[in-house]
C-alpha atoms as a PDB file:
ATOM      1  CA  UNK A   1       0.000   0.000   0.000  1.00  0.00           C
ATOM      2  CA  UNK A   2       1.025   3.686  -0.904  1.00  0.00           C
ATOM      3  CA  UNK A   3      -0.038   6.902   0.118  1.00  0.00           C
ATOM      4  CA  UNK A   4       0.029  10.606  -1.598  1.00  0.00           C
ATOM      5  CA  UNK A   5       1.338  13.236   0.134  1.00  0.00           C
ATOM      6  CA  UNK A   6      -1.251  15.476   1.782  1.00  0.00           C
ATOM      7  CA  UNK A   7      -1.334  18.832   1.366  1.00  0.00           C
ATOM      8  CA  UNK A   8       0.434  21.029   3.972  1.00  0.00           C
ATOM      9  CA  UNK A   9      -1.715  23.294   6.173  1.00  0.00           C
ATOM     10  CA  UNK A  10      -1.537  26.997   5.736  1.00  0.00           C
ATOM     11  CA  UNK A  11       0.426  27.941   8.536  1.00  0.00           C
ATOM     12  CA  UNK A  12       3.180  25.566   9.986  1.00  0.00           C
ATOM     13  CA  UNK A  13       6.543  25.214  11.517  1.00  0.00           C
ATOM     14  CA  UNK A  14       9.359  22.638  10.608  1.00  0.00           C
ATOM     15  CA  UNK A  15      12.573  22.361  12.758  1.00  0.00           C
ATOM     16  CA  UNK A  16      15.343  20.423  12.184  1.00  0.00           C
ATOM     17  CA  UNK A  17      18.306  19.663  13.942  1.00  0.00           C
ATOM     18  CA  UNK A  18      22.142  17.824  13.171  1.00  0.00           C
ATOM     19  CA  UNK A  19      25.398  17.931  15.447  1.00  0.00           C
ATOM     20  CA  UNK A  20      29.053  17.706  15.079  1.00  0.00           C
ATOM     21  CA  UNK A  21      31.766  17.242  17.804  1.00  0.00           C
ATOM     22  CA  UNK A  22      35.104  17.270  18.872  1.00  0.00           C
ATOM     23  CA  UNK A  23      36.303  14.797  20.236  1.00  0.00           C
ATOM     24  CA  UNK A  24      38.677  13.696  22.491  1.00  0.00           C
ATOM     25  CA  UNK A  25      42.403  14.301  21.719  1.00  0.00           C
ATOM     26  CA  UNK A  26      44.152  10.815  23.012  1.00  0.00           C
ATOM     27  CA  UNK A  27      47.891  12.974  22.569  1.00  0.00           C
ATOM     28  CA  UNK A  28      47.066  15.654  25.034  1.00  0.00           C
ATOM     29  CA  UNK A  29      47.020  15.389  28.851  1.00  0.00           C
ATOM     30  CA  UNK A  30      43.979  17.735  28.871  1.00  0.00           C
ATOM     31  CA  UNK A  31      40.363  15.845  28.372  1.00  0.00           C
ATOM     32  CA  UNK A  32      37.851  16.859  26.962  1.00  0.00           C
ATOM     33  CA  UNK A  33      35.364  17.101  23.964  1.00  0.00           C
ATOM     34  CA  UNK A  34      32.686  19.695  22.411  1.00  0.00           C
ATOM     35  CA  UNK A  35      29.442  18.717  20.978  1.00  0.00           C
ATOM     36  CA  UNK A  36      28.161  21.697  18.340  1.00  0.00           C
ATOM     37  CA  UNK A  37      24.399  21.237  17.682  1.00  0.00           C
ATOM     38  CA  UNK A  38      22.564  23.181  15.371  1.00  0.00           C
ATOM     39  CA  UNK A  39      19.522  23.882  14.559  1.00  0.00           C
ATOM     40  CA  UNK A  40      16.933  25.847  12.005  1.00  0.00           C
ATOM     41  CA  UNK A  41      13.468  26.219  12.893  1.00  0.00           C
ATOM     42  CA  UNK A  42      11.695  28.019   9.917  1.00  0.00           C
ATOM     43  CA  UNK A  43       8.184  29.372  10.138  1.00  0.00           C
ATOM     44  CA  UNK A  44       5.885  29.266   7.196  1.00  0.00           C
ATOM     45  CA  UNK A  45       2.626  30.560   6.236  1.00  0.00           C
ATOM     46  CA  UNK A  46       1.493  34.483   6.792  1.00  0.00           C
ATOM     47  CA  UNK A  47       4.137  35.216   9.059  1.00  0.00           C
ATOM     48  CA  UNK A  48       6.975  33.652   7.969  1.00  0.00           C
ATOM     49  CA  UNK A  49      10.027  33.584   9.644  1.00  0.00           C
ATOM     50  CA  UNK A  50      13.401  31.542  10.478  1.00  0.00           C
ATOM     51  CA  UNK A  51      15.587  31.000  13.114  1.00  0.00           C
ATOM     52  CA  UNK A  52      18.980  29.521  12.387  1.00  0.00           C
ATOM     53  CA  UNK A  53      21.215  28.987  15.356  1.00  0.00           C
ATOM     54  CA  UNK A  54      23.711  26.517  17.175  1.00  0.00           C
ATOM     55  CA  UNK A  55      24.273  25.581  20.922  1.00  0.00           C
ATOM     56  CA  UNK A  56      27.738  24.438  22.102  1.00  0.00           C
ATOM     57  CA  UNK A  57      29.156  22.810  24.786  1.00  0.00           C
ATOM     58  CA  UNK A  58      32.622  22.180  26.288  1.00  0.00           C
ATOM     59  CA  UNK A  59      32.535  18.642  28.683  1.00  0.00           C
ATOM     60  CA  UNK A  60      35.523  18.398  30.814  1.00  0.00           C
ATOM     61  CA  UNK A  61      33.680  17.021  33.945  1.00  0.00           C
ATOM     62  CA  UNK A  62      34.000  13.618  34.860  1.00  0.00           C
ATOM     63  CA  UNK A  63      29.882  13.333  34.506  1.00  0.00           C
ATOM     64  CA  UNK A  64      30.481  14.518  31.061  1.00  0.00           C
ATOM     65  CA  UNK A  65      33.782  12.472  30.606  1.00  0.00           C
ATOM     66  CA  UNK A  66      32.197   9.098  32.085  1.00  0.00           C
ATOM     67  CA  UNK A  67      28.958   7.457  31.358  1.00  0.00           C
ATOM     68  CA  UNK A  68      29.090   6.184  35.176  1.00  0.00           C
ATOM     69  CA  UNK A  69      31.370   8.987  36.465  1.00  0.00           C
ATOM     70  CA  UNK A  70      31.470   7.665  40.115  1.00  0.00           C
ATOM     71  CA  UNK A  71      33.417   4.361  38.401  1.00  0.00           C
ATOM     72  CA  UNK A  72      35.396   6.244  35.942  1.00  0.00           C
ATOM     73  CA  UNK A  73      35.166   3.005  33.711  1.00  0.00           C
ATOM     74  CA  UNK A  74      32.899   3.607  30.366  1.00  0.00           C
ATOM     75  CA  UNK A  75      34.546   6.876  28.877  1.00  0.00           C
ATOM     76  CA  UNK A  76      32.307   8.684  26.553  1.00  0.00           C
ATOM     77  CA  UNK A  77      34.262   8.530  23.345  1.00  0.00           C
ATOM     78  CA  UNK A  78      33.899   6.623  19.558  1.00  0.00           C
ATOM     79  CA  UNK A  79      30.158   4.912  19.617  1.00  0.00           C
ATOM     80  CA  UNK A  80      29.014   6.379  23.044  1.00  0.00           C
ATOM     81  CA  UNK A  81      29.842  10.012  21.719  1.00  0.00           C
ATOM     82  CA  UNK A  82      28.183   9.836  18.570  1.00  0.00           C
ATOM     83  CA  UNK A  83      24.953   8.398  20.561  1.00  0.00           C
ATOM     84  CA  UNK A  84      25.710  11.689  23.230  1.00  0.00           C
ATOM     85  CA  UNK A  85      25.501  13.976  20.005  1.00  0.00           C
ATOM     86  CA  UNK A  86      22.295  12.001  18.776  1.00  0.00           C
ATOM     87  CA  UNK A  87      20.772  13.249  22.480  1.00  0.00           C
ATOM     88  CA  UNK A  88      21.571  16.461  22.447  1.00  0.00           C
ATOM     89  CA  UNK A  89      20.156  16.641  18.713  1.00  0.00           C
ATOM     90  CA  UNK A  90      17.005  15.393  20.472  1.00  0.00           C
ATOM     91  CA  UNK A  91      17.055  17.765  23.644  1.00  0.00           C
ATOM     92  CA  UNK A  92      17.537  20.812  21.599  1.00  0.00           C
ATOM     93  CA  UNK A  93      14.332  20.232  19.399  1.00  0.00           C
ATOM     94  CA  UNK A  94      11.954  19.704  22.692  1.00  0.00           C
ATOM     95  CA  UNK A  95      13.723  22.990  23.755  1.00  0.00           C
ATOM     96  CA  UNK A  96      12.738  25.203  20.704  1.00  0.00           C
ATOM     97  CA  UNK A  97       9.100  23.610  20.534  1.00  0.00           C
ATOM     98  CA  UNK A  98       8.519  26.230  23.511  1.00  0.00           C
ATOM     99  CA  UNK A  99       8.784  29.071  20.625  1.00  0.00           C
ATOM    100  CA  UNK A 100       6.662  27.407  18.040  1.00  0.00           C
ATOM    101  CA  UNK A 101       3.104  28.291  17.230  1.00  0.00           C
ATOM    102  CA  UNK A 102       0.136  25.914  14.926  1.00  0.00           C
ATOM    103  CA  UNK A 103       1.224  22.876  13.605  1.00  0.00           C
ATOM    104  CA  UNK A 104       5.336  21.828  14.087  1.00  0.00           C
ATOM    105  CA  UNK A 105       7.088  18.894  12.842  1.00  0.00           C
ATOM    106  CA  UNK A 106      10.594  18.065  14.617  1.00  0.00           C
ATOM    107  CA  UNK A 107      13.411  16.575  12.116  1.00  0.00           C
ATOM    108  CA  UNK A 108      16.736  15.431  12.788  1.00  0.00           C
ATOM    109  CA  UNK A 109      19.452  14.400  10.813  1.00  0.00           C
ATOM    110  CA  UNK A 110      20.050  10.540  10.585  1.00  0.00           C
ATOM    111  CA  UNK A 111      18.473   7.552  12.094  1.00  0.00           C
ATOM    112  CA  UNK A 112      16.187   7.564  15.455  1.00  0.00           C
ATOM    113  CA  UNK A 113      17.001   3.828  15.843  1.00  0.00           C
ATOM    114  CA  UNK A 114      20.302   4.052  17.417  1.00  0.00           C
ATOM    115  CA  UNK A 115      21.940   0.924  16.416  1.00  0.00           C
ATOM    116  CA  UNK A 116      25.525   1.287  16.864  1.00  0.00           C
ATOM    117  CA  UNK A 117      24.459   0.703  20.449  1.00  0.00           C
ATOM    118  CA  UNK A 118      23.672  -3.074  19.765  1.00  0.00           C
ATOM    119  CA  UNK A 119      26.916  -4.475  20.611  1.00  0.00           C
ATOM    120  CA  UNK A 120      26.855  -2.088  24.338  1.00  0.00           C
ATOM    121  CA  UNK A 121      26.249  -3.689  27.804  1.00  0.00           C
ATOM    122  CA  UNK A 122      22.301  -3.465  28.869  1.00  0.00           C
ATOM    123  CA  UNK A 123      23.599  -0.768  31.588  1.00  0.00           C
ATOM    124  CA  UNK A 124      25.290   1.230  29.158  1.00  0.00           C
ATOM    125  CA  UNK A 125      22.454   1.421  26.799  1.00  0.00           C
ATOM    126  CA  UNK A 126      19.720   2.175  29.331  1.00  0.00           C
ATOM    127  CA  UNK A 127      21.799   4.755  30.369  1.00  0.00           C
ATOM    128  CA  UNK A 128      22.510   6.655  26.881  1.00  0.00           C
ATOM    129  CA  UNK A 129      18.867   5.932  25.685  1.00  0.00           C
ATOM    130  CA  UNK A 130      17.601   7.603  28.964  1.00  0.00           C
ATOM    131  CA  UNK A 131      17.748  11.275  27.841  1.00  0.00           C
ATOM    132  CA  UNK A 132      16.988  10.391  24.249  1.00  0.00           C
ATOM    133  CA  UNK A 133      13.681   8.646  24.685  1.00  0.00           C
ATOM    134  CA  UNK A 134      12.844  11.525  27.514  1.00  0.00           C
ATOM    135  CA  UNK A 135      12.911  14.126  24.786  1.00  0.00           C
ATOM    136  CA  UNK A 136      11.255  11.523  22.282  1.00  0.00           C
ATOM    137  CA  UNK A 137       8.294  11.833  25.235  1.00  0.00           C
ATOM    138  CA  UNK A 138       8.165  15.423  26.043  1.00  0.00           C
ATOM    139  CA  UNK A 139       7.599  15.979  22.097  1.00  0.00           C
ATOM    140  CA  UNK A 140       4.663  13.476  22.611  1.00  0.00           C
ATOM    141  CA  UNK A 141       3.195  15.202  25.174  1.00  0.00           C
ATOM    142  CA  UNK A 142       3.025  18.365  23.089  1.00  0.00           C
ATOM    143  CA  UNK A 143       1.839  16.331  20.104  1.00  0.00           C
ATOM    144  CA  UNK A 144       5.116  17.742  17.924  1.00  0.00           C
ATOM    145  CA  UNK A 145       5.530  14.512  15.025  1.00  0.00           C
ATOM    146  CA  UNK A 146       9.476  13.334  14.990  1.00  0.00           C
ATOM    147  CA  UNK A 147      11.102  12.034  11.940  1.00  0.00           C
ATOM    148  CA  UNK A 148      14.649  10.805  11.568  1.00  0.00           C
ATOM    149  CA  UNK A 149      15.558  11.512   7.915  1.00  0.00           C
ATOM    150  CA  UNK A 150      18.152   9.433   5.888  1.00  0.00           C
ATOM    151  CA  UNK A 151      19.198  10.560   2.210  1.00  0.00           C
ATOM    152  CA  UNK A 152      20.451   7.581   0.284  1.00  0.00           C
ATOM    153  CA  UNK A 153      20.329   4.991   2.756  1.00  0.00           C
ATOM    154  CA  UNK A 154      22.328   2.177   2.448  1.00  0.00           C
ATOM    155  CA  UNK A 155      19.525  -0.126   4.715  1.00  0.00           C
ATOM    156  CA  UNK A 156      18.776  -3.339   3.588  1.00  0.00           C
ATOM    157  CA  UNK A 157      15.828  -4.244   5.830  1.00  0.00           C
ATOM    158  CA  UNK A 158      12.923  -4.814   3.773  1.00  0.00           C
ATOM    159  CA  UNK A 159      14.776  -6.393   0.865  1.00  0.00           C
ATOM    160  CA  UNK A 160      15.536  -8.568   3.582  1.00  0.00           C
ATOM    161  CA  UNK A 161      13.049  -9.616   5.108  1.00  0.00           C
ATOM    162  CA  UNK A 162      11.811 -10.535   1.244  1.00  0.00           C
ATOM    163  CA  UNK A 163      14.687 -12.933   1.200  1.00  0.00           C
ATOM    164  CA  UNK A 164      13.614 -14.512   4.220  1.00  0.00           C
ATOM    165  CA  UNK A 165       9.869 -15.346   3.437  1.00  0.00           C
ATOM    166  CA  UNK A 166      10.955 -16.680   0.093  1.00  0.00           C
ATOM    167  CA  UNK A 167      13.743 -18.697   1.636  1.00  0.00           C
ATOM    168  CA  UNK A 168      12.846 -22.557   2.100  1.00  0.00           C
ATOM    169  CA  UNK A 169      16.080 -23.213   4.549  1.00  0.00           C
ATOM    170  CA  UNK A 170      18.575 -21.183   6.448  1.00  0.00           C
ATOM    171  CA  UNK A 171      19.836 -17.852   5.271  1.00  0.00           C
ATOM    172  CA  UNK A 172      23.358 -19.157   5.076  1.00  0.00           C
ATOM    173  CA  UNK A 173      23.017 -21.849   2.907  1.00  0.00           C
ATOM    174  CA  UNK A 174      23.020 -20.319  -0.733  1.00  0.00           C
ATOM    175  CA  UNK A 175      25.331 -22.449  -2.119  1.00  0.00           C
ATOM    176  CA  UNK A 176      23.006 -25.134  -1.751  1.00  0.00           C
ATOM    177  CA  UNK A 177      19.639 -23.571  -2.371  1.00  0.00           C
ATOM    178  CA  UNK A 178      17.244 -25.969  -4.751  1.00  0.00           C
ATOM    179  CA  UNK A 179      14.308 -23.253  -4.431  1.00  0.00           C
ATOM    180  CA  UNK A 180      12.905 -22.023  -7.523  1.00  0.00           C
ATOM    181  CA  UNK A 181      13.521 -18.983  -6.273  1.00  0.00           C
ATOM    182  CA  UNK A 182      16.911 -19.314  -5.634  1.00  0.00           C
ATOM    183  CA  UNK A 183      17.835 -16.713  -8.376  1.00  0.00           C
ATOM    184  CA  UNK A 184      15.686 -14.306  -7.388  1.00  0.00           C
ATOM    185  CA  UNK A 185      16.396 -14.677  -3.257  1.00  0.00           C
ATOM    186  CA  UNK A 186      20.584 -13.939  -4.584  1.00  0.00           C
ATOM    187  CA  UNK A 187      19.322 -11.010  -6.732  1.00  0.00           C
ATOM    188  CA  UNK A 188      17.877  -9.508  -3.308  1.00  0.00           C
ATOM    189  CA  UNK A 189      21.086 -10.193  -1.511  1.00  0.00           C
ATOM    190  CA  UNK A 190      22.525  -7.333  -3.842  1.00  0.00           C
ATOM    191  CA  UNK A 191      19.869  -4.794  -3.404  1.00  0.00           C
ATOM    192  CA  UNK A 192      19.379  -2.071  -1.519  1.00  0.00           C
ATOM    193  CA  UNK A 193      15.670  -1.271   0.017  1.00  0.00           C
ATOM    194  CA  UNK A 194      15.925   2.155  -1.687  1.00  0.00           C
ATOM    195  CA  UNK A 195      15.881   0.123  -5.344  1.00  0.00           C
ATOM    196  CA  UNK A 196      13.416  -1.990  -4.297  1.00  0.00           C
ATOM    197  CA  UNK A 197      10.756   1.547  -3.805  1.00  0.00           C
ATOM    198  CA  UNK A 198      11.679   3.311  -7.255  1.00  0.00           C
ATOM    199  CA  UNK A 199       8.142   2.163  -8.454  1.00  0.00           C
ATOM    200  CA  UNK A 200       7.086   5.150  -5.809  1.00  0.00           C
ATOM    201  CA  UNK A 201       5.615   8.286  -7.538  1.00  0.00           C
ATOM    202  CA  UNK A 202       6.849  11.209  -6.430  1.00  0.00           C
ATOM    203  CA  UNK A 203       5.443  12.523  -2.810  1.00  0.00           C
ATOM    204  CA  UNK A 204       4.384   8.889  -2.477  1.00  0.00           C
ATOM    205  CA  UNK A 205       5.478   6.993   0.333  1.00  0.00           C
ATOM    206  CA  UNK A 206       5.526   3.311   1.285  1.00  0.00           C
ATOM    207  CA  UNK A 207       3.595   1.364   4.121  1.00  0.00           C
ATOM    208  CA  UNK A 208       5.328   1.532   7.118  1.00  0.00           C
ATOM    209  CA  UNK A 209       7.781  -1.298   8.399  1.00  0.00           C
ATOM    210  CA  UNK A 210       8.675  -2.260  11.697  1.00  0.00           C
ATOM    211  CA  UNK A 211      12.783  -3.026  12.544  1.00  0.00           C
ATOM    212  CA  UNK A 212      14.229  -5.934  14.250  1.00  0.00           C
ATOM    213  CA  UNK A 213      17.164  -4.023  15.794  1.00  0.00           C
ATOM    214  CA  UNK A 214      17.740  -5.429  18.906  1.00  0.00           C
ATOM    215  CA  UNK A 215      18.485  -2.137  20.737  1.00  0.00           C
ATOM    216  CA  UNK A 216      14.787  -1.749  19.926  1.00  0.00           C
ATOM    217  CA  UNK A 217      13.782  -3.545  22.738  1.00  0.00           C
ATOM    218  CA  UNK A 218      15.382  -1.005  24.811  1.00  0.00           C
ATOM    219  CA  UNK A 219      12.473   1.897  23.489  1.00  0.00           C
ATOM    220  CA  UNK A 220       9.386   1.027  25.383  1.00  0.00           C
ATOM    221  CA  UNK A 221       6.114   3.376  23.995  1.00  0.00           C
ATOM    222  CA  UNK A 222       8.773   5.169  21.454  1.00  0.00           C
ATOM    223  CA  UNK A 223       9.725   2.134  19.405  1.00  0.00           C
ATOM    224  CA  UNK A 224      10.892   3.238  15.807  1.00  0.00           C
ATOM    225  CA  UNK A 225       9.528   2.126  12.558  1.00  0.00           C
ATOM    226  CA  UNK A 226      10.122   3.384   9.262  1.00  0.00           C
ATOM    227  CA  UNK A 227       8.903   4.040   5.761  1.00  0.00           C
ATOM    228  CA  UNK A 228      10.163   5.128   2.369  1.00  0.00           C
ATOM    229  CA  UNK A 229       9.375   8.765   0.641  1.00  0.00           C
ATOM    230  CA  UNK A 230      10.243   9.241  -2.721  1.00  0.00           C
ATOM    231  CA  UNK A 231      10.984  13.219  -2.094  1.00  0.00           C
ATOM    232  CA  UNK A 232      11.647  13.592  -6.142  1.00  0.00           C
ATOM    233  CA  UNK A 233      15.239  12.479  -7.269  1.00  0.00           C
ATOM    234  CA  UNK A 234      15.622   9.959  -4.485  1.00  0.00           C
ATOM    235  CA  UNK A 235      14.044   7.467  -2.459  1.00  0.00           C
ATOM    236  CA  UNK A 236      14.960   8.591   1.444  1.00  0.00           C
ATOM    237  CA  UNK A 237      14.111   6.385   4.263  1.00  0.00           C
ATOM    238  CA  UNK A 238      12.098   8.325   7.592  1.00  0.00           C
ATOM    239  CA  UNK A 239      12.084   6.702  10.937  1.00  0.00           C
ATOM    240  CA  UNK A 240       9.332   7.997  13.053  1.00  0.00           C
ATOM    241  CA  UNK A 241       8.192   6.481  16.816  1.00  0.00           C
ATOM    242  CA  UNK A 242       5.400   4.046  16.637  1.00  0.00           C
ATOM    243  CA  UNK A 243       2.960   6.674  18.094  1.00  0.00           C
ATOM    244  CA  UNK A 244       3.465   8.917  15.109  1.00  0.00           C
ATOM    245  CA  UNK A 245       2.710   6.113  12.875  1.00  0.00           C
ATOM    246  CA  UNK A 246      -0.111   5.070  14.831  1.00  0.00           C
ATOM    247  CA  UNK A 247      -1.336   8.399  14.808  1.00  0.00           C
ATOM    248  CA  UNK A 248      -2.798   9.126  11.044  1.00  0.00           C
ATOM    249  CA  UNK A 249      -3.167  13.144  11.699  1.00  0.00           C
ATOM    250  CA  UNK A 250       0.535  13.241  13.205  1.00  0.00           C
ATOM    251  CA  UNK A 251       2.247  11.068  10.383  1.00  0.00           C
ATOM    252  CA  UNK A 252      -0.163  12.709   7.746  1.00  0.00           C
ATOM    253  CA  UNK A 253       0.801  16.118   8.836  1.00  0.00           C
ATOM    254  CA  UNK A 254       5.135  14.798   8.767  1.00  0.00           C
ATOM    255  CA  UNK A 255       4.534  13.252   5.324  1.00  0.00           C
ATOM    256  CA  UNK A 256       3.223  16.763   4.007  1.00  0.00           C
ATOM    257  CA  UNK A 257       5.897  18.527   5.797  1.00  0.00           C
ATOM    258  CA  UNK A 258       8.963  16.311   4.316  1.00  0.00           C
ATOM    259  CA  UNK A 259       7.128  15.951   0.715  1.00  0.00           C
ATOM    260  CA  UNK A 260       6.947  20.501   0.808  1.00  0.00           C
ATOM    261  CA  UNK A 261      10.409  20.748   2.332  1.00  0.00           C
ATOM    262  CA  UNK A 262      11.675  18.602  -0.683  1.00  0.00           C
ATOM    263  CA  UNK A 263      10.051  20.507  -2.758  1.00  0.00           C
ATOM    264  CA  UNK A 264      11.719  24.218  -1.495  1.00  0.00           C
ATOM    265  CA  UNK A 265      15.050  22.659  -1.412  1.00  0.00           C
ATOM    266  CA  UNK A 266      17.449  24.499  -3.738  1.00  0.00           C
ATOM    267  CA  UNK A 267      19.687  21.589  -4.757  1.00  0.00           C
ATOM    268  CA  UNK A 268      18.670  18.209  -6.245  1.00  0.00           C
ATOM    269  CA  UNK A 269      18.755  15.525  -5.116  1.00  0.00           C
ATOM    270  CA  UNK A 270      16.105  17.239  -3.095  1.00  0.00           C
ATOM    271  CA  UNK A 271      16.509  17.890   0.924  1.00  0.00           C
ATOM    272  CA  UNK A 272      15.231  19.420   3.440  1.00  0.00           C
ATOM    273  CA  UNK A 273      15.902  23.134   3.804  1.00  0.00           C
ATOM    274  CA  UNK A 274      15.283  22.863   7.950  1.00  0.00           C
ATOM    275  CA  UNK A 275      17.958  19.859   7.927  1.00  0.00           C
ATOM    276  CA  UNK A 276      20.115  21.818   5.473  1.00  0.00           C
ATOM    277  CA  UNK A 277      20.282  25.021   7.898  1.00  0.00           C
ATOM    278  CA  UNK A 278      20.815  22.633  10.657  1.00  0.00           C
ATOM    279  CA  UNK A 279      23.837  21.065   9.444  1.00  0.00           C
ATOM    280  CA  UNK A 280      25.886  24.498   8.016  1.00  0.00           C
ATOM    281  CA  UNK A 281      25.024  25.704  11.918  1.00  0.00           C
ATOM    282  CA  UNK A 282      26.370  22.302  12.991  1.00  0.00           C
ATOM    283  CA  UNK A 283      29.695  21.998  11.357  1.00  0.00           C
ATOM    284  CA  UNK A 284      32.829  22.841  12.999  1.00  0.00           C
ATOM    285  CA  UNK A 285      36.089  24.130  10.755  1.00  0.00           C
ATOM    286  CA  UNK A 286      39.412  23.522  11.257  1.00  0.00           C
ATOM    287  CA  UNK A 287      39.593  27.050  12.064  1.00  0.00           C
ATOM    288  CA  UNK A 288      37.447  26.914  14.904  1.00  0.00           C
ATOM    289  CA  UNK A 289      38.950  23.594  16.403  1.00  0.00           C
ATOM    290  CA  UNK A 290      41.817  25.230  16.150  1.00  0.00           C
ATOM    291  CA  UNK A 291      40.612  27.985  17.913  1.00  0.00           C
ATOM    292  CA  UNK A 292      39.304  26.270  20.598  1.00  0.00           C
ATOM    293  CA  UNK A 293      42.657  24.425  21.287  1.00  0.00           C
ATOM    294  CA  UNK A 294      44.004  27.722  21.467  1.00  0.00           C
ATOM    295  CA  UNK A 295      41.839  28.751  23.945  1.00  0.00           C
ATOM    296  CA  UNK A 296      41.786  25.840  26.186  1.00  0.00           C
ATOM    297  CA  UNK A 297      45.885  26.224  26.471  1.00  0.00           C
ATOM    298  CA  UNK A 298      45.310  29.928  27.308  1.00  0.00           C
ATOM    299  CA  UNK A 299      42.838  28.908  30.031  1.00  0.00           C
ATOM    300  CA  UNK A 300      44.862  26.174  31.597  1.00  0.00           C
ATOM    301  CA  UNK A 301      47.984  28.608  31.386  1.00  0.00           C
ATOM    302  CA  UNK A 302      46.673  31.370  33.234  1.00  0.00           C
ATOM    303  CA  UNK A 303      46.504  29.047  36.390  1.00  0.00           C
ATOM    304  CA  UNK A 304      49.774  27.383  35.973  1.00  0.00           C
ATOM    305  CA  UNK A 305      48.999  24.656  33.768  1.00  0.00           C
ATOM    306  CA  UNK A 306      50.869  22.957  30.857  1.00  0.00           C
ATOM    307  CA  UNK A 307      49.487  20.822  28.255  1.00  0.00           C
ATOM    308  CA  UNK A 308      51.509  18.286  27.636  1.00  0.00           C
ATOM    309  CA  UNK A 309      51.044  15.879  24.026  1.00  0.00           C
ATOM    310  CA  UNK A 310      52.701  12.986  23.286  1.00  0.00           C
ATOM    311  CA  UNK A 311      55.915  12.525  21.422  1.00  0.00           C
ATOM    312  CA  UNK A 312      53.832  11.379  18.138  1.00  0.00           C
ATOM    313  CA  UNK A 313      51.682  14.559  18.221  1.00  0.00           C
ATOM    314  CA  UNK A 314      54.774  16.620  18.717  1.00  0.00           C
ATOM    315  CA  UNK A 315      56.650  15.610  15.548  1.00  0.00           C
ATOM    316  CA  UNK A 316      53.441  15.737  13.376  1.00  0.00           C
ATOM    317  CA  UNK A 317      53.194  19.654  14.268  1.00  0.00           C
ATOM    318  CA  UNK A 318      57.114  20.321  14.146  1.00  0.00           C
ATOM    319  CA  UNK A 319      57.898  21.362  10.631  1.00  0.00           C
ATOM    320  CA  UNK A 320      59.749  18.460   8.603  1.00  0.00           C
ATOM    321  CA  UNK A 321      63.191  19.185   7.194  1.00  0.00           C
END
């Protein structure tokens, strides 16, 4: 089953949010890491308006160093960063929804299902997911739709699950497959789920789909599923909780909002303009790492520090003869 996008209402708010970070420098003495989120929250309709803006943060405490600071044990670096980032991404969207008037959807950049979590402790995933499903549940409350949104998405998911139901033995053994559909199963293997939805028209989007990420189990009331949008030039997958998709004004009112934004976007392949803005308020430049070394040597001199980097760090900066 497909549906057509429905038309957007006359007045309406989209905000969308993306982060970037810097992370921890393993050459320096000094630890810690900043986490840049930005955000665009554009007003349309007969008072249109826009708000493009970015909130940073240095961490250098050990609450902001440690997932369980009064161990010291699970450092908040590599996976457990990026899934940080994702929560702040979150937290700043309930945050804004406090300036929004009429209808609002919330978008973030990338995928609500946060799977590079899978392979985490229980403990350690409760504990990162905390904060991200709170914010999930304070947009609920104020009946705000949230969509992760994923240009050209590698996911395989629905493709398959297609090679499972036509598969008459175990996944694994292709090489001895006697199905009559045997070519058709190894055809899917090479597939991506975004070939398998070029039949959508444009603004048309697919049924939705449930995961079977593990980590899912972890999400309670704000379990993720997903469906596919052709937004005009490509097929993008959204994730949205499972009370926006059991909610036919909510998801109606996101599928309008992400088929329009597609539409305003200035490049093509089409994306959102909210995510766009998001993402040039998100990025940090060399320059401004730079400058933010700079100034976290300053501080730390002033009160009779030194910063001391390892030999390996030292030579790379030295100019070579």
């Amino acid at each position: 089953a497909t549906a057509s996008a429905p038309p957007v209402p006359s007045n309406f708010c989209v905000v969308g949010s993306d982060a970037s970070s810097i992370p921890l420098d393993r050459h320096s003495s000094i630890r810690y890491y900043v986490i840049n989120v930005g955000y665009a929250c554009l007003q349309y309709g007969s008072c249109p308006d826009a708000v493009l803006e970015a909130s940073s943060q240095l961490c250098f405490r050990d609450e902001d160093l440690y997932l369980f600071p009064e161990k010291r044990d699970v450092p908040i670096e590599g996976v457990l960063l990026g899934a940080r980032m994702e929560t702040e991404s979150l937290r700043i969207l309930q945050q804004i929804m406090q300036s929004t008037s009429g209808p609002t959807v919330a978008l973030r950049d990338g995928p609500l299902i946060l799977w590079t979590l899978q392979n985490e402790s229980r403990e350690v995933q409760q504990a990162l997911l905390h904060d991200f499903l709170q914010a999930m549940a304070v947009l609920r409350q104020v009946g705000v739709p949230l969509a992760g949104y994923i240009s050209f998405t590698d996911s395989r998911d629905v493709a398959n699950s297609l090679r499972v139901w036509l598969c008459p033995g175990r996944p694994n053994e292709c090489a001895h497959c006697t199905s009559d559909d045997g070519d058709l199963c190894l055809a899917l293997a090479k597939i991506r789920d975004r070939d398998l939805f070029t039949f959508l028209a444009e603004g048309e989007r697919s049924q939705l789909f449930g995961s079977s990420s593990q980590i899912l189990e972890e999400y309670g009331e704000h379990r993720v599923d997903f469906f596919y949008l052709n937004v005009g030039g490509e097929i993008a997958r959204v994730e949205v909780p499972r009370w926006v998709g059991s909610d036919a004004n909510l998801l109606g009112l996101l599928h309008a909002v992400i088929h329009d934004q597609c539409r305003r976007s200035p490049g093509f392949p089409p994306y959102p303009p909210a995510l766009l803005e998001a993402h040039e308020q998100a990025v940090i430049t060399a320059a401004e790492r730079r400058l933010v070394e700079e100034m976290v040597e300053r501080a730390l001199g002033q009160v009779g520090q030194r910063v001391i980097r390892s030999a390996k760090d030292d030579s790379k900066r030295r100019r070579g003869l």
